[in-house]
C-alpha atoms as a PDB file:
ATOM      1  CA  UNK A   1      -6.016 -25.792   9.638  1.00  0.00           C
ATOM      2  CA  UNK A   2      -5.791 -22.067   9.301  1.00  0.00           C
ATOM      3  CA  UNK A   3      -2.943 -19.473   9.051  1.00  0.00           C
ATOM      4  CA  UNK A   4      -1.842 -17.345  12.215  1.00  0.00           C
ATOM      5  CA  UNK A   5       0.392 -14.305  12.468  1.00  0.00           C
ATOM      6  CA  UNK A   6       1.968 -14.086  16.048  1.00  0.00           C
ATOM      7  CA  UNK A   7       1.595 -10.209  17.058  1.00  0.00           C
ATOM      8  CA  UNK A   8       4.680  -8.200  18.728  1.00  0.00           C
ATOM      9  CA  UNK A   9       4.560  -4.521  19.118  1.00  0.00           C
ATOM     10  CA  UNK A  10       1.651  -3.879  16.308  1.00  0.00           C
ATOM     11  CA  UNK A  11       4.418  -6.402  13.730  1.00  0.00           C
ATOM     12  CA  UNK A  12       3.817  -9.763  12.235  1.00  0.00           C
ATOM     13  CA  UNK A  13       6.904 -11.605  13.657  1.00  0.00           C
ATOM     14  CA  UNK A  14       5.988 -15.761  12.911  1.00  0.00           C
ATOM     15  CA  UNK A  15       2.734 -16.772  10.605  1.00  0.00           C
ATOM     16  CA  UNK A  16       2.269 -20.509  10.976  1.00  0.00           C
ATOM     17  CA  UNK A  17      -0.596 -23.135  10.188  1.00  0.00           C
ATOM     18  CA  UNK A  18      -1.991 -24.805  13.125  1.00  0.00           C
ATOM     19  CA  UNK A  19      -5.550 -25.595  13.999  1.00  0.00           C
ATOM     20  CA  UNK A  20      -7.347 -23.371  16.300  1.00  0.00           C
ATOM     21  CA  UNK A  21      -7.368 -25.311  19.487  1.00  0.00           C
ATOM     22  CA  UNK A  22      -3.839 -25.299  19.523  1.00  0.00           C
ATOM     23  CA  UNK A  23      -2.913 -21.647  18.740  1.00  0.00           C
ATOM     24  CA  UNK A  24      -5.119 -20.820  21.816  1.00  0.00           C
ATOM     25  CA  UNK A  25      -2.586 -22.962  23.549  1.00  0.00           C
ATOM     26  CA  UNK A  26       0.594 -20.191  22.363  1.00  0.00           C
ATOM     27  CA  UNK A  27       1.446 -18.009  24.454  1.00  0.00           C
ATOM     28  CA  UNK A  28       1.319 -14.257  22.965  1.00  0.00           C
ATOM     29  CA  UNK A  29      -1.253 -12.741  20.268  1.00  0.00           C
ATOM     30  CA  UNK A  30      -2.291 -14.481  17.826  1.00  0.00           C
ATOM     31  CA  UNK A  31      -4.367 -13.357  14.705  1.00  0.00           C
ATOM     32  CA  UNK A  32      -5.949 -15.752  12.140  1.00  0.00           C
ATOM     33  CA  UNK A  33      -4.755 -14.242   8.262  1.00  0.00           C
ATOM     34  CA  UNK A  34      -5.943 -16.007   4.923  1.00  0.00           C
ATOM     35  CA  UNK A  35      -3.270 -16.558   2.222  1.00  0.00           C
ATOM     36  CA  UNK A  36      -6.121 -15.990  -0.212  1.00  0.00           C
ATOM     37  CA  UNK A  37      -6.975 -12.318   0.660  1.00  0.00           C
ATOM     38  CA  UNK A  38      -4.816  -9.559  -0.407  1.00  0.00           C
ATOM     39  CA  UNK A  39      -5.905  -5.352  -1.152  1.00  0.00           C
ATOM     40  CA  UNK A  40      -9.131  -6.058   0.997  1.00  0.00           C
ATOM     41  CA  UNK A  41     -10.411  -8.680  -1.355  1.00  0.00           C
ATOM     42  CA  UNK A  42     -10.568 -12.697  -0.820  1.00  0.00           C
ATOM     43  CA  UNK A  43      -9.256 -14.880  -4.044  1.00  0.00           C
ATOM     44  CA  UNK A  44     -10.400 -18.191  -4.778  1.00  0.00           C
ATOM     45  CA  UNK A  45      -8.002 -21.573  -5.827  1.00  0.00           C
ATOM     46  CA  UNK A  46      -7.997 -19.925  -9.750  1.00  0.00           C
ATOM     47  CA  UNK A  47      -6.338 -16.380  -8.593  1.00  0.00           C
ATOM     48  CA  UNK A  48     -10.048 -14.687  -9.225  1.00  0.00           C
ATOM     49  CA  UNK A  49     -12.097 -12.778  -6.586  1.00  0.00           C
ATOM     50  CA  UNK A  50     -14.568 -15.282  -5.678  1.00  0.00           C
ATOM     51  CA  UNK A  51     -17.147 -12.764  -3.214  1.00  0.00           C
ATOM     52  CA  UNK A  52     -15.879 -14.369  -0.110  1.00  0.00           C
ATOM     53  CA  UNK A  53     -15.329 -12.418   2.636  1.00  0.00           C
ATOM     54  CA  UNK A  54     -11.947 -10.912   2.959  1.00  0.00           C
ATOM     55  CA  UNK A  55     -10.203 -11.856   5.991  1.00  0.00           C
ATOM     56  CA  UNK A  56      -8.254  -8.637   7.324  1.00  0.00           C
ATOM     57  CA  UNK A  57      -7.584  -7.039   4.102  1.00  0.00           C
ATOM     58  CA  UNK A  58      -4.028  -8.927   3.397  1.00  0.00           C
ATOM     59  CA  UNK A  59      -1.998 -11.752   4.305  1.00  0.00           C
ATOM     60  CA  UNK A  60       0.258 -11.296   6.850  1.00  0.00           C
ATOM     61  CA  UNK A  61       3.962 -11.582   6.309  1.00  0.00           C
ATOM     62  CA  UNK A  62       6.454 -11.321   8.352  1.00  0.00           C
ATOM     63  CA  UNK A  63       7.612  -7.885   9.308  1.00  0.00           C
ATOM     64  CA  UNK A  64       4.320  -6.643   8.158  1.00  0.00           C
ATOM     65  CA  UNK A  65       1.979  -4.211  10.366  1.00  0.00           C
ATOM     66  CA  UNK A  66      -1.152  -5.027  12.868  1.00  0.00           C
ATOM     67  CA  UNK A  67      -4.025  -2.121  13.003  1.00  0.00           C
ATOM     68  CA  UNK A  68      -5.792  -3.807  15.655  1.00  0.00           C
ATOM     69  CA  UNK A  69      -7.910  -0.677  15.378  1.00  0.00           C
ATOM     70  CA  UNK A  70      -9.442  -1.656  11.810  1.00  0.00           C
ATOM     71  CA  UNK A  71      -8.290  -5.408  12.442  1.00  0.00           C
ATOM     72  CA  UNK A  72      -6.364  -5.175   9.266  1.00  0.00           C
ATOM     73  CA  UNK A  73      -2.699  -6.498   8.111  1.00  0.00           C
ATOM     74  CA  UNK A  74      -0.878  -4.820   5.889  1.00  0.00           C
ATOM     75  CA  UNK A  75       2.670  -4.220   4.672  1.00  0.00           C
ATOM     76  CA  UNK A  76       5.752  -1.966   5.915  1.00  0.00           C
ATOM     77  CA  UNK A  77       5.950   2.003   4.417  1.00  0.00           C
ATOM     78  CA  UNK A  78       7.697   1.489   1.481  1.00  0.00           C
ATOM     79  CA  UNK A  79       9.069   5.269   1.346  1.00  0.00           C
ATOM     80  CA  UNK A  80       7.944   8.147   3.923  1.00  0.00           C
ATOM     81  CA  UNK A  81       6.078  10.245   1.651  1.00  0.00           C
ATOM     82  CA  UNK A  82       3.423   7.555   1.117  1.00  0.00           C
ATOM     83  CA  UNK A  83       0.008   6.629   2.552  1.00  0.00           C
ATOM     84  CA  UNK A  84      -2.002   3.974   3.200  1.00  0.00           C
ATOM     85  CA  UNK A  85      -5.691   3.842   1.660  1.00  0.00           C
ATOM     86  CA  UNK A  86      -8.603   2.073   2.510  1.00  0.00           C
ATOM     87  CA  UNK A  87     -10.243  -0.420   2.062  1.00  0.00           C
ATOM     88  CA  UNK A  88      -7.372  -2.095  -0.027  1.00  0.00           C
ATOM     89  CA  UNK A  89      -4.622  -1.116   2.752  1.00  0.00           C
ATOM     90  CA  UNK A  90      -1.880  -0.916   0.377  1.00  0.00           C
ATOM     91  CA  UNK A  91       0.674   2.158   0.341  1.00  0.00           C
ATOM     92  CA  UNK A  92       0.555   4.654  -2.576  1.00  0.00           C
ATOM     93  CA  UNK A  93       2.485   7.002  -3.869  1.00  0.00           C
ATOM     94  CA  UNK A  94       1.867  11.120  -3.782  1.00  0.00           C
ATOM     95  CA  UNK A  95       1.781  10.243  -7.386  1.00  0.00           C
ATOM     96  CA  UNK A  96       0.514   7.964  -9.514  1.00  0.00           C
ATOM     97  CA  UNK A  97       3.065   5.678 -11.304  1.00  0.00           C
ATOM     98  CA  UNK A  98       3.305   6.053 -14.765  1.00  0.00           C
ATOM     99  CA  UNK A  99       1.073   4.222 -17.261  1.00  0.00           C
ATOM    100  CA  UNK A 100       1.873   2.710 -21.321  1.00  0.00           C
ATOM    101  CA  UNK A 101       4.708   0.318 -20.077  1.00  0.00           C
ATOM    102  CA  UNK A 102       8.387   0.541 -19.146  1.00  0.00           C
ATOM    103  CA  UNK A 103       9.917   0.287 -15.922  1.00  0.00           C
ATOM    104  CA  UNK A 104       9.818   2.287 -12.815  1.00  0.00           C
ATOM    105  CA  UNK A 105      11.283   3.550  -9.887  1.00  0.00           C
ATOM    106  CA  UNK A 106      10.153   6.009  -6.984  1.00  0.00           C
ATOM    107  CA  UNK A 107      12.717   8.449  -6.454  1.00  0.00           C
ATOM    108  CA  UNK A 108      11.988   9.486  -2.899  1.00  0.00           C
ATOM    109  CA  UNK A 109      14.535  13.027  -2.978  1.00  0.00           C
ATOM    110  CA  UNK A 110      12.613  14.014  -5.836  1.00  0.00           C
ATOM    111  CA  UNK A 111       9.730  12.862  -5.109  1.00  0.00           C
ATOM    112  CA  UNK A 112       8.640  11.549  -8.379  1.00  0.00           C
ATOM    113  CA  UNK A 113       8.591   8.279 -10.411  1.00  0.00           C
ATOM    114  CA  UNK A 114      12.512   7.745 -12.841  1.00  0.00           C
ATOM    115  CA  UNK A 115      12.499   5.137 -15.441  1.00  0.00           C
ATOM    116  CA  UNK A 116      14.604   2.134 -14.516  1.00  0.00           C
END
């Protein structure tokens, strides 16, 4: 049995398990993700990268995105002024979060990072 992420519009809007034969049987797109990969790198049963081959960068949620271009999943813009990068396909920030502890927020009007 494997995951699947049912495709609508370039958006994850089901992921079930089901074996292969019988996803080809649904109608609609259908995209095999791994629970086990996540930021472009596959994770074994311990939590640890295990040099398996990542299965389209992350597991896909619903509401999450379809690139069918790069064949990639990845989650919603968390704020407008961010980007996606490569190969990870996560969203960052203009600027880096703060480091030594404590608790952030992104303040998107200000475009900066405010303690919590």
């Amino acid at each position: 049995m494997a995951h699947y992420a049912r495709i609508e519009d370039g958006r994850v809007a089901a992921v079930i398990v089901a074996e292969p034969d019988i996803v080809a049987t649904l109608p609609g797109q259908w995209v095999q993700t791994s629970y086990n990969t996540r930021r472009g790198v596959h994770h074994g049963a311990d939590g640890e990268p295990d040099g398996a081959p990542a299965l389209r960068a992350n597991y896909a949620g619903v509401g999450h995105l379809y690139d069918a271009g790069n064949d990639v999943f990845y989650p919603p813009r968390p704020f407008p002024s961010w980007s996606i990068a490569a190969p990870e396909w996560v969203w960052l920030p203009p600027t880096p979060r703060p480091t030594g502890g404590g608790i952030y927020a992104w303040d998107e009007g200000q475009q900066t990072w405010r303690s919590a």
